[in-house]
PDB file of N, CA and C in Angstrom:
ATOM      1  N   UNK A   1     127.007  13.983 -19.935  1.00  0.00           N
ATOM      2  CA  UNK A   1     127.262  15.315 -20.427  1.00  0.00           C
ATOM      3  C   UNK A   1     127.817  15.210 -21.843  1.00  0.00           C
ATOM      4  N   UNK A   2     127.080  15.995 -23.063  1.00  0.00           N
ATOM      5  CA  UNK A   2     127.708  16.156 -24.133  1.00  0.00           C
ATOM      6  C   UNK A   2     128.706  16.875 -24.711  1.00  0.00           C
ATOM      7  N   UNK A   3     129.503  16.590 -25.390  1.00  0.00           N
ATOM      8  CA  UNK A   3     130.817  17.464 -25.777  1.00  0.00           C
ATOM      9  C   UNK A   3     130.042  18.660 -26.221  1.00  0.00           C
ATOM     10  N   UNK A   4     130.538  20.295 -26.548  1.00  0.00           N
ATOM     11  CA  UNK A   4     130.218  21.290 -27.002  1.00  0.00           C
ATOM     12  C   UNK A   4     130.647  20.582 -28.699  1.00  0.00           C
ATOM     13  N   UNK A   5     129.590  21.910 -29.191  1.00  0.00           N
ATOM     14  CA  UNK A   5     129.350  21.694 -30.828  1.00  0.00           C
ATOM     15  C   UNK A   5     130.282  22.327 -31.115  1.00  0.00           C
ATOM     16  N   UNK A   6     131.415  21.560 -32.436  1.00  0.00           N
ATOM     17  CA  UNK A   6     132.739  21.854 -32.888  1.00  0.00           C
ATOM     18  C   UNK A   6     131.812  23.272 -33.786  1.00  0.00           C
ATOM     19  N   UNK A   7     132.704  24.184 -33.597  1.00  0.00           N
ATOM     20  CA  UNK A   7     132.399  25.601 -34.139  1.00  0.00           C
ATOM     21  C   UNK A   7     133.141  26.304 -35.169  1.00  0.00           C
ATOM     22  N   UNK A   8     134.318  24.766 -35.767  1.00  0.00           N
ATOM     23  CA  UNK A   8     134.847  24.951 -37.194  1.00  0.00           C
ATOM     24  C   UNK A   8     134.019  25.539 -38.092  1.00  0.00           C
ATOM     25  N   UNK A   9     135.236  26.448 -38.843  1.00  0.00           N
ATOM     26  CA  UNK A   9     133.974  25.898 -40.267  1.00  0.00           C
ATOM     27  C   UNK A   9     134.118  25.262 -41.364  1.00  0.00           C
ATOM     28  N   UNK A  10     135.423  24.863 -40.853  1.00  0.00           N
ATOM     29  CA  UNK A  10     135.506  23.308 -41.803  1.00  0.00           C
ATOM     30  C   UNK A  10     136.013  22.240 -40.857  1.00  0.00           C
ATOM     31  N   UNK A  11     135.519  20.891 -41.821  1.00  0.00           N
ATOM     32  CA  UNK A  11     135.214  20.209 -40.510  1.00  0.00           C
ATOM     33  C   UNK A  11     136.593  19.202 -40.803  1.00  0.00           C
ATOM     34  N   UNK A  12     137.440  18.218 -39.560  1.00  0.00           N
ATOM     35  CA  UNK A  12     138.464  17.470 -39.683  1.00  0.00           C
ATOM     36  C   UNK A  12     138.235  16.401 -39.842  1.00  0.00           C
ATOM     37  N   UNK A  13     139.210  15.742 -40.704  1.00  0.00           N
ATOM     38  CA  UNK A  13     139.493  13.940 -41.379  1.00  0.00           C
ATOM     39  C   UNK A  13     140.113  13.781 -40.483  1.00  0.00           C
ATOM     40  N   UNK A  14     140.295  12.643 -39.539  1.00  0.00           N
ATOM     41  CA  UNK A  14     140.954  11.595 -39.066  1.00  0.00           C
ATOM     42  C   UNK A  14     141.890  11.352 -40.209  1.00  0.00           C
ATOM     43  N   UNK A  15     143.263  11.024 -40.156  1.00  0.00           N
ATOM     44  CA  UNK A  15     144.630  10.644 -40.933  1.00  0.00           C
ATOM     45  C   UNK A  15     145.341   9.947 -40.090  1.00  0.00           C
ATOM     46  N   UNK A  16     145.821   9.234 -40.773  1.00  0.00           N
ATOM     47  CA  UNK A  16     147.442   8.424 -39.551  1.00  0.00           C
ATOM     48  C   UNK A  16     148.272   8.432 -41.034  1.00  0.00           C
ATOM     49  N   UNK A  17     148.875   9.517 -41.399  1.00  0.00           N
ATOM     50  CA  UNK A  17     149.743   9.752 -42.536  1.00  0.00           C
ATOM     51  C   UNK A  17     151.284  10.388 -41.798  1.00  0.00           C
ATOM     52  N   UNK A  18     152.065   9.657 -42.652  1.00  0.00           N
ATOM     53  CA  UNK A  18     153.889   9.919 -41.882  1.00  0.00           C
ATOM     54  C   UNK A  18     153.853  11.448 -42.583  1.00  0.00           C
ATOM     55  N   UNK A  19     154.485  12.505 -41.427  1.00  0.00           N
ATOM     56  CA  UNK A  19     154.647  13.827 -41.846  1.00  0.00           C
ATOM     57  C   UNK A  19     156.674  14.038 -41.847  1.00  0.00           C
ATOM     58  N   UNK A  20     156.785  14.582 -42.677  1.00  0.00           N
ATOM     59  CA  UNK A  20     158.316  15.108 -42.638  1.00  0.00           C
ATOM     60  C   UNK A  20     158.287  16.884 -42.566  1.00  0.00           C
ATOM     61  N   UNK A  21     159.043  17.614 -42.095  1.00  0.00           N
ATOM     62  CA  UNK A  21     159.029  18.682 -41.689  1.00  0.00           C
ATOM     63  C   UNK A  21     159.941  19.241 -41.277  1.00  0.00           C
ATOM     64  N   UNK A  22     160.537  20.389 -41.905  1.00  0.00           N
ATOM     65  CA  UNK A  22     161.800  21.381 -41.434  1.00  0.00           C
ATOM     66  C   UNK A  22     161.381  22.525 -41.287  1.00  0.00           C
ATOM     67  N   UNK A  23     162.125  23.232 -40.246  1.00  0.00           N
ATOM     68  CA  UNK A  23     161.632  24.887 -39.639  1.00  0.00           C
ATOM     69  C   UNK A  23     162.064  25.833 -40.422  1.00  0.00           C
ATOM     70  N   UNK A  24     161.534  27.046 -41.190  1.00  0.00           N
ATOM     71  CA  UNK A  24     162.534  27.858 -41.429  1.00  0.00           C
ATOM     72  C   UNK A  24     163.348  28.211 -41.012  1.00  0.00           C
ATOM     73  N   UNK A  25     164.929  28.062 -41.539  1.00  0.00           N
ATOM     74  CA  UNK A  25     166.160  28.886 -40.655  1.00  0.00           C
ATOM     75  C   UNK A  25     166.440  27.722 -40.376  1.00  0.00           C
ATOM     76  N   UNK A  26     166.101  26.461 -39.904  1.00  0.00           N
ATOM     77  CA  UNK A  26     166.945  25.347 -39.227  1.00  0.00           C
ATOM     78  C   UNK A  26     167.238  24.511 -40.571  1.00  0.00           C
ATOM     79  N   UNK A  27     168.314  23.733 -40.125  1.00  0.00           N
ATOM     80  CA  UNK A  27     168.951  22.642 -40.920  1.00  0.00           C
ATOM     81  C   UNK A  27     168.302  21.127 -40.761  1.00  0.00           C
ATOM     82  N   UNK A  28     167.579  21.183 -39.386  1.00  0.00           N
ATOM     83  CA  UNK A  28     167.240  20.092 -39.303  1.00  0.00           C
ATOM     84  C   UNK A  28     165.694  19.515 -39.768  1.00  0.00           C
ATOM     85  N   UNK A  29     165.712  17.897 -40.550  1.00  0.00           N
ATOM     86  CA  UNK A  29     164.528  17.348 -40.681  1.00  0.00           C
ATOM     87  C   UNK A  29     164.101  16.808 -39.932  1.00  0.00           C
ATOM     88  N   UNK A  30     162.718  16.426 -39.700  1.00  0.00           N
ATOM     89  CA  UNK A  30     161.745  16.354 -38.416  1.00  0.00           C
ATOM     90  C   UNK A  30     161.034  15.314 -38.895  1.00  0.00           C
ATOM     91  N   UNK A  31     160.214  13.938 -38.230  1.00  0.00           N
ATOM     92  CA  UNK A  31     159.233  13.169 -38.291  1.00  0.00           C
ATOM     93  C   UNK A  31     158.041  13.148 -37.515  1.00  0.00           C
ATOM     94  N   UNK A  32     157.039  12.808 -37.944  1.00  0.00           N
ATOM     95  CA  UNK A  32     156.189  12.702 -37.119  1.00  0.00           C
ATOM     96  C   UNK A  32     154.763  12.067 -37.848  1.00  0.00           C
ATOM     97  N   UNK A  33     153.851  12.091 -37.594  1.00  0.00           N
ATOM     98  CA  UNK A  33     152.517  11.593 -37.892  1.00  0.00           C
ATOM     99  C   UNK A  33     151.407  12.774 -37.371  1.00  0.00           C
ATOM    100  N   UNK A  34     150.541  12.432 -38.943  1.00  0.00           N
ATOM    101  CA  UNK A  34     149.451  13.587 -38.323  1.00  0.00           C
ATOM    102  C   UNK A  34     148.113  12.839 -38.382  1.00  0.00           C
ATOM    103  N   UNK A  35     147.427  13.654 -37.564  1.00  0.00           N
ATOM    104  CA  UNK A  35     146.367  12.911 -36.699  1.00  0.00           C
ATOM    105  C   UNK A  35     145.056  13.423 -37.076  1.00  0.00           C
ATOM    106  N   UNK A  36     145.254  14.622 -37.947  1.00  0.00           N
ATOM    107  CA  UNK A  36     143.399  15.570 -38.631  1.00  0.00           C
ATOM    108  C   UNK A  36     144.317  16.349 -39.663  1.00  0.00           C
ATOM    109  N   UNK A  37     143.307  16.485 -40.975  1.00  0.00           N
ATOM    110  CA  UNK A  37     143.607  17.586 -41.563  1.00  0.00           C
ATOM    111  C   UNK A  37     142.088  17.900 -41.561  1.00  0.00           C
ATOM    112  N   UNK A  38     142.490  19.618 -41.797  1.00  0.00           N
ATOM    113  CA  UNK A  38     141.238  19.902 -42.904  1.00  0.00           C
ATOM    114  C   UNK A  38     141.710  20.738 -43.347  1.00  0.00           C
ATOM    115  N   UNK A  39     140.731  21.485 -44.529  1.00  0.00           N
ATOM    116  CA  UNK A  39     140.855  22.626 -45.722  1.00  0.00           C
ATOM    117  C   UNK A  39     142.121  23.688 -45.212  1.00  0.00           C
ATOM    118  N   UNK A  40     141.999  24.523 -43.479  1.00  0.00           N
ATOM    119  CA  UNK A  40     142.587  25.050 -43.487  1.00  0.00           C
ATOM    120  C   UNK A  40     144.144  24.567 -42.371  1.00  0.00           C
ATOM    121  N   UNK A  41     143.843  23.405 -41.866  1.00  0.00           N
ATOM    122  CA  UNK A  41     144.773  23.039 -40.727  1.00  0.00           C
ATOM    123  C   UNK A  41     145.343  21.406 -40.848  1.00  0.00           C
ATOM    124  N   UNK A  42     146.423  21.364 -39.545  1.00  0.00           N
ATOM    125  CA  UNK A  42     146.567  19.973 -39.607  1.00  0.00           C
ATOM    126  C   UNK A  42     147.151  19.959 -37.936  1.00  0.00           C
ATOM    127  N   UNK A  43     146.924  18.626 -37.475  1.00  0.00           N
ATOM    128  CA  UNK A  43     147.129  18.054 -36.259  1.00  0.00           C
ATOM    129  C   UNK A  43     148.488  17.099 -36.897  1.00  0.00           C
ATOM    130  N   UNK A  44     149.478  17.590 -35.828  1.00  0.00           N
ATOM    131  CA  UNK A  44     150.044  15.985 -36.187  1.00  0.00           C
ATOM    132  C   UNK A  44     151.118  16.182 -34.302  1.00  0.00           C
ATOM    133  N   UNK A  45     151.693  14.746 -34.631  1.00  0.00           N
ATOM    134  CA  UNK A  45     152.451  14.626 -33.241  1.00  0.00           C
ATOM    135  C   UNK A  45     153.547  13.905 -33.475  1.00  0.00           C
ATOM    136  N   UNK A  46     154.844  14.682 -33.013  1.00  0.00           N
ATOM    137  CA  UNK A  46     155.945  14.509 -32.917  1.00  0.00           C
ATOM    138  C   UNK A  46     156.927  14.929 -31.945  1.00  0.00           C
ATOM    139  N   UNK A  47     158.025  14.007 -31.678  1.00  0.00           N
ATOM    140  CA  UNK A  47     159.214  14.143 -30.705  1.00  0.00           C
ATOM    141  C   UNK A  47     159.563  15.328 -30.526  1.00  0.00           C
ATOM    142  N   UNK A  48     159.826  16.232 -31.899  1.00  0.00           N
ATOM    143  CA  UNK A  48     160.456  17.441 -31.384  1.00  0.00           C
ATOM    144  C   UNK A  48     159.753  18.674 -31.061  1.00  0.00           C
ATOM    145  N   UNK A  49     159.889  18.978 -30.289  1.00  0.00           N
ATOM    146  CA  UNK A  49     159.006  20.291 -30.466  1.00  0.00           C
ATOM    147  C   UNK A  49     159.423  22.089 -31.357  1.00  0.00           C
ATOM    148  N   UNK A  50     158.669  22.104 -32.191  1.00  0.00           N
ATOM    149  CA  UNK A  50     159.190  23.474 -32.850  1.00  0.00           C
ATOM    150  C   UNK A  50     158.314  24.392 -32.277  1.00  0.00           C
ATOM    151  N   UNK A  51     158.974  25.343 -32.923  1.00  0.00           N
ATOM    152  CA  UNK A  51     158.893  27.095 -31.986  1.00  0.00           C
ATOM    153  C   UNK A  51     157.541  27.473 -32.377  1.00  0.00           C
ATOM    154  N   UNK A  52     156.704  27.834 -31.854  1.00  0.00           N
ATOM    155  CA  UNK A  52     154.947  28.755 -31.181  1.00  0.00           C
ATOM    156  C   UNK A  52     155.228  29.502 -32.270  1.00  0.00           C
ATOM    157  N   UNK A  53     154.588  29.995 -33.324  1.00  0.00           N
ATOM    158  CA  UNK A  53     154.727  30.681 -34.436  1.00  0.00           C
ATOM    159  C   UNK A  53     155.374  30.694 -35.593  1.00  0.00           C
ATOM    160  N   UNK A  54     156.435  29.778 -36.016  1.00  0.00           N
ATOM    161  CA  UNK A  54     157.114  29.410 -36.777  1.00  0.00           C
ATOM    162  C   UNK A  54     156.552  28.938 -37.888  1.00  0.00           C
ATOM    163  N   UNK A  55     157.392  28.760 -39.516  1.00  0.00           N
ATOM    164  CA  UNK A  55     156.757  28.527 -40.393  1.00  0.00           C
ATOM    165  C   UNK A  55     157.177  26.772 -40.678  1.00  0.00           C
ATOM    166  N   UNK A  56     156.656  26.069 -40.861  1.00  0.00           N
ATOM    167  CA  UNK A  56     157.272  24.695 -41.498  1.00  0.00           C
ATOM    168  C   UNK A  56     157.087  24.430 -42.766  1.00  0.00           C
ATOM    169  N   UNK A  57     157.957  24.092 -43.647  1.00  0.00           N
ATOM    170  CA  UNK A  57     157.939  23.258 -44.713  1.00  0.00           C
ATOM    171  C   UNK A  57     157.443  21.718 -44.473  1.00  0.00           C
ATOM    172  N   UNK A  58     156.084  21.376 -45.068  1.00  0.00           N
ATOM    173  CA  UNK A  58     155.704  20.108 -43.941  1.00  0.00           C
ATOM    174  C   UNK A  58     154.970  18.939 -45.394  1.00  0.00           C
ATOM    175  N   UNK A  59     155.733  17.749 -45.411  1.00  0.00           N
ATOM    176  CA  UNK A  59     154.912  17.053 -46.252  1.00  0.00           C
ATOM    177  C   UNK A  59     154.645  15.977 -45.640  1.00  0.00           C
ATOM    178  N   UNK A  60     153.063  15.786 -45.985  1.00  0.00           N
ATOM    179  CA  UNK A  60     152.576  14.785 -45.848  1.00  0.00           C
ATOM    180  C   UNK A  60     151.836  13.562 -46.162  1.00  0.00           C
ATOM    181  N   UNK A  61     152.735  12.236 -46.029  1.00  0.00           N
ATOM    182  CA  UNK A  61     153.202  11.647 -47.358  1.00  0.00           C
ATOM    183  C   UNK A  61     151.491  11.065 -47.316  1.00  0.00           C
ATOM    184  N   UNK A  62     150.860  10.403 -48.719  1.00  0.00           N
ATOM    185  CA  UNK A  62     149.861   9.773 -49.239  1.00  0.00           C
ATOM    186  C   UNK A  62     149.533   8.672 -48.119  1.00  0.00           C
ATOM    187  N   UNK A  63     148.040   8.549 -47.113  1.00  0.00           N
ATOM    188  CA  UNK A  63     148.042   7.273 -46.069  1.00  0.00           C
ATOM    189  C   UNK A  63     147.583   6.869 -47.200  1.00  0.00           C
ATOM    190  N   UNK A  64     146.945   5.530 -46.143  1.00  0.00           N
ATOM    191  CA  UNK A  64     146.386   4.326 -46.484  1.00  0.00           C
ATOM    192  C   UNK A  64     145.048   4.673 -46.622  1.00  0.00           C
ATOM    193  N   UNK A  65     144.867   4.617 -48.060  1.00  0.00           N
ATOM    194  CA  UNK A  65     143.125   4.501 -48.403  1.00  0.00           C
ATOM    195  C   UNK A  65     143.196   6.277 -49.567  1.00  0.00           C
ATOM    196  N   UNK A  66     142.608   6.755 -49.102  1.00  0.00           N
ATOM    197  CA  UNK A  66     142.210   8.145 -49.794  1.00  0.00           C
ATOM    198  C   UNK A  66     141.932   9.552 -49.565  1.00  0.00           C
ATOM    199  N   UNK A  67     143.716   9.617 -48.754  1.00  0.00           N
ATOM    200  CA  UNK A  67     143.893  10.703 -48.338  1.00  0.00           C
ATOM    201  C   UNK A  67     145.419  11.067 -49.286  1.00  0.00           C
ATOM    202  N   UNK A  68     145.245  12.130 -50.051  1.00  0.00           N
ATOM    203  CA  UNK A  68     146.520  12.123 -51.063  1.00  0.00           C
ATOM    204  C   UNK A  68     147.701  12.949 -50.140  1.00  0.00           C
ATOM    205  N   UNK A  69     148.727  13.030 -50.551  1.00  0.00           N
ATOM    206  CA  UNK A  69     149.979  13.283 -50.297  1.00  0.00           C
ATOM    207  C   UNK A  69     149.671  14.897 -50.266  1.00  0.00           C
ATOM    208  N   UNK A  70     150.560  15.645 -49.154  1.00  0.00           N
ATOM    209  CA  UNK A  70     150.003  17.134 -49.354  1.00  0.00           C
ATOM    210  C   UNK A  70     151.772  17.787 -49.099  1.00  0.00           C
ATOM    211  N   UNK A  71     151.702  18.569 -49.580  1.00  0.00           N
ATOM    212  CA  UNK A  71     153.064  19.824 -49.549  1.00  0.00           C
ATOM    213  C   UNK A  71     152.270  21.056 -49.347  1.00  0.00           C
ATOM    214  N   UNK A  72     152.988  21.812 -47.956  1.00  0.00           N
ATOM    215  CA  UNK A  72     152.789  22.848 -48.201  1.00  0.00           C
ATOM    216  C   UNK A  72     153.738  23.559 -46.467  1.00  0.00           C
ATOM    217  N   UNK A  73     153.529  24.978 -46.186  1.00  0.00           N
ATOM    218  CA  UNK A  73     153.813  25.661 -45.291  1.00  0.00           C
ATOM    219  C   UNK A  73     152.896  25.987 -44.809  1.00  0.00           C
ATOM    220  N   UNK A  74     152.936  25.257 -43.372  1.00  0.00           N
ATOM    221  CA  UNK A  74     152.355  25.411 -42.388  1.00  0.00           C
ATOM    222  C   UNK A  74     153.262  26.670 -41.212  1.00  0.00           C
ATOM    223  N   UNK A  75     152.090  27.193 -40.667  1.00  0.00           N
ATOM    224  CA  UNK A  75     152.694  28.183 -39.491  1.00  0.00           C
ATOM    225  C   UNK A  75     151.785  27.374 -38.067  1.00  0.00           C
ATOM    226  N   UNK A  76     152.774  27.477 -37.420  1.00  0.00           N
ATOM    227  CA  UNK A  76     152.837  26.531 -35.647  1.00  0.00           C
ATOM    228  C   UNK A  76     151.463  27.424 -34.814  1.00  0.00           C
ATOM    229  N   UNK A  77     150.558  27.236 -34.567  1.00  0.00           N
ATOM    230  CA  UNK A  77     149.867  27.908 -33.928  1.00  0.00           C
ATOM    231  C   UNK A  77     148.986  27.516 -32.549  1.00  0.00           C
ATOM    232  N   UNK A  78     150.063  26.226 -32.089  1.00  0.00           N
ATOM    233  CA  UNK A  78     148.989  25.360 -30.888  1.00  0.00           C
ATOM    234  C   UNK A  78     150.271  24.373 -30.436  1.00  0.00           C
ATOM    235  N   UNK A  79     150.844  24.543 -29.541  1.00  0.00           N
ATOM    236  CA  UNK A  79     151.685  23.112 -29.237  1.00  0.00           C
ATOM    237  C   UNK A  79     151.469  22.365 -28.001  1.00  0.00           C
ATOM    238  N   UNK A  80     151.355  21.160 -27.683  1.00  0.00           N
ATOM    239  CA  UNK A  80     150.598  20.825 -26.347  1.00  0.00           C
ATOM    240  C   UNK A  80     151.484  19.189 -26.222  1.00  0.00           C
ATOM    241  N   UNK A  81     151.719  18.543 -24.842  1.00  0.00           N
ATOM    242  CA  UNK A  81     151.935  17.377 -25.227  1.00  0.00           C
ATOM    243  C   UNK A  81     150.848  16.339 -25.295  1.00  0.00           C
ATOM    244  N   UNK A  82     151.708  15.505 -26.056  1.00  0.00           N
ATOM    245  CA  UNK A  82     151.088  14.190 -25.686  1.00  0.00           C
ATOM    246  C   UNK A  82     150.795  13.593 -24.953  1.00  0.00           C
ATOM    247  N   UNK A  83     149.658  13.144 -24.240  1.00  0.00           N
ATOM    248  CA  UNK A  83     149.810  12.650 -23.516  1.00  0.00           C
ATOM    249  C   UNK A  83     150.501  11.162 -23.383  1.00  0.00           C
ATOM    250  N   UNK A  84     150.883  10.621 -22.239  1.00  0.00           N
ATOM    251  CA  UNK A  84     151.638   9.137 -22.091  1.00  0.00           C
ATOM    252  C   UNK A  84     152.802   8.911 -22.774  1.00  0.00           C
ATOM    253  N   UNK A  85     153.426  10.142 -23.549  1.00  0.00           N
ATOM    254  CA  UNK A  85     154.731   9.766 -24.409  1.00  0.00           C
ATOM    255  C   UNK A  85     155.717  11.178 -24.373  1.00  0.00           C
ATOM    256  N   UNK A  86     156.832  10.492 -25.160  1.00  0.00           N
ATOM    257  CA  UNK A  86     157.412  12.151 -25.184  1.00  0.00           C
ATOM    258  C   UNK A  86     157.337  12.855 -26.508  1.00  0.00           C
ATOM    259  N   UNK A  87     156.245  13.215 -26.880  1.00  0.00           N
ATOM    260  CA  UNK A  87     155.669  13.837 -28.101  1.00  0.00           C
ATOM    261  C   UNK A  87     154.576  14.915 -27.532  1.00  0.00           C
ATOM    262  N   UNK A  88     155.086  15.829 -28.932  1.00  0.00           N
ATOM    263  CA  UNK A  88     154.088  16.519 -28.518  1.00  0.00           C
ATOM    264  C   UNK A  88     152.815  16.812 -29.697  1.00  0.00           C
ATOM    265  N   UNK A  89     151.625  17.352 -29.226  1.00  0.00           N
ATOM    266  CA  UNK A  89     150.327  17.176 -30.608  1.00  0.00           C
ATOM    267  C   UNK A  89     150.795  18.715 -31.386  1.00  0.00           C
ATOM    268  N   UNK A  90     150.959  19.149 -32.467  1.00  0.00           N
ATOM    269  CA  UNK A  90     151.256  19.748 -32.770  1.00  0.00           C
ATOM    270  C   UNK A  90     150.414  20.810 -34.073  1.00  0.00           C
ATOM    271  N   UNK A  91     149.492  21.910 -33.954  1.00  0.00           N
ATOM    272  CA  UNK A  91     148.381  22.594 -34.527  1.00  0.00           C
ATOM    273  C   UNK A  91     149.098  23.202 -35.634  1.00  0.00           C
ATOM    274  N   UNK A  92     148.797  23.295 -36.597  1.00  0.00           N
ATOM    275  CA  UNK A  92     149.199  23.995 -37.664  1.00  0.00           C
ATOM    276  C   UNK A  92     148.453  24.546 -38.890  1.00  0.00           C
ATOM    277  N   UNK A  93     148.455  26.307 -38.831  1.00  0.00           N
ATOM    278  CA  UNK A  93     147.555  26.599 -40.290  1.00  0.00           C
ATOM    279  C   UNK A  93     148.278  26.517 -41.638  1.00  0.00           C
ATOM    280  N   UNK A  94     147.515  26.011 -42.485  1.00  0.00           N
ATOM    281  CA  UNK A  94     147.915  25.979 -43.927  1.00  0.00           C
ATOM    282  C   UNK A  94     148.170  27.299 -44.287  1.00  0.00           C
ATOM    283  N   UNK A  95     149.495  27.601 -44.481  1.00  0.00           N
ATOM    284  CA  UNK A  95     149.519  29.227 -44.765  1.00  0.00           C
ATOM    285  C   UNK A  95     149.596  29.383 -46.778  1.00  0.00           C
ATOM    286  N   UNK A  96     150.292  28.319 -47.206  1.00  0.00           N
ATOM    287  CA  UNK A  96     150.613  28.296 -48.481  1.00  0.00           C
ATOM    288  C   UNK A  96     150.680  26.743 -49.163  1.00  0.00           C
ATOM    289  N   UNK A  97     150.400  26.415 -49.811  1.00  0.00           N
ATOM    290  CA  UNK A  97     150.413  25.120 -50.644  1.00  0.00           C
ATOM    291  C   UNK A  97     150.674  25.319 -51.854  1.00  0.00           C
ATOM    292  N   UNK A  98     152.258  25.300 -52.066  1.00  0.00           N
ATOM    293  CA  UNK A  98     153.220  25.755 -53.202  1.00  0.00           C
ATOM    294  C   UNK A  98     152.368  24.758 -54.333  1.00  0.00           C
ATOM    295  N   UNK A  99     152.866  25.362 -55.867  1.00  0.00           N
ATOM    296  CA  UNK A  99     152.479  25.159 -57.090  1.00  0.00           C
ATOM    297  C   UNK A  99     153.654  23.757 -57.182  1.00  0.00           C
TER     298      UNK A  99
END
């Protein structure tokens, strides 16, 4: 049986790039690793879990090879765990990518 046809309309990079990330309103900084970007989103997975709609301040630093370093605010729109760990995969739209 074949997977259904991805119905993006833009399509995702594979990344293993270290993400840093704080919630609006919280004090606290966050780690994690993300796992897809594209044009309008990003996958990544981390320990903590932030709040179903929330905005993040989220950078994500330059991987290995030729994926550049990205800044911007992301809003939370998918949270699910990981499987086999205590992380969770974490969906996020590009809402703004400051100057």
């Amino acid at each position: 049986m074949s997977a259904p046809p991805d119905k993006r309309d833009l399509p995702r990079i594979p990344v293993d790039s270290a993400v840093v990330y704080s919630q609006f309103g919280s004090g606290g900084i966050y780690h994690g690793r993300a796992r897809n970007l594209s044009g309008s989103g990003i996958l990544f997975t981390t320990p903590h879990r932030p709040i179903l709609g929330c905005r993040l301040n989220l950078h994500m630093r330059s991987g290995p090879g030729r994926i550049p370093s990205l800044k911007a605010i992301v809003e939370v729109v998918r949270i699910t765990p990981a499987t086999g760990r205590d992380q969770f995969q974490v969906a996020g739209k590009i809402r703004e990518v400051p100057a």
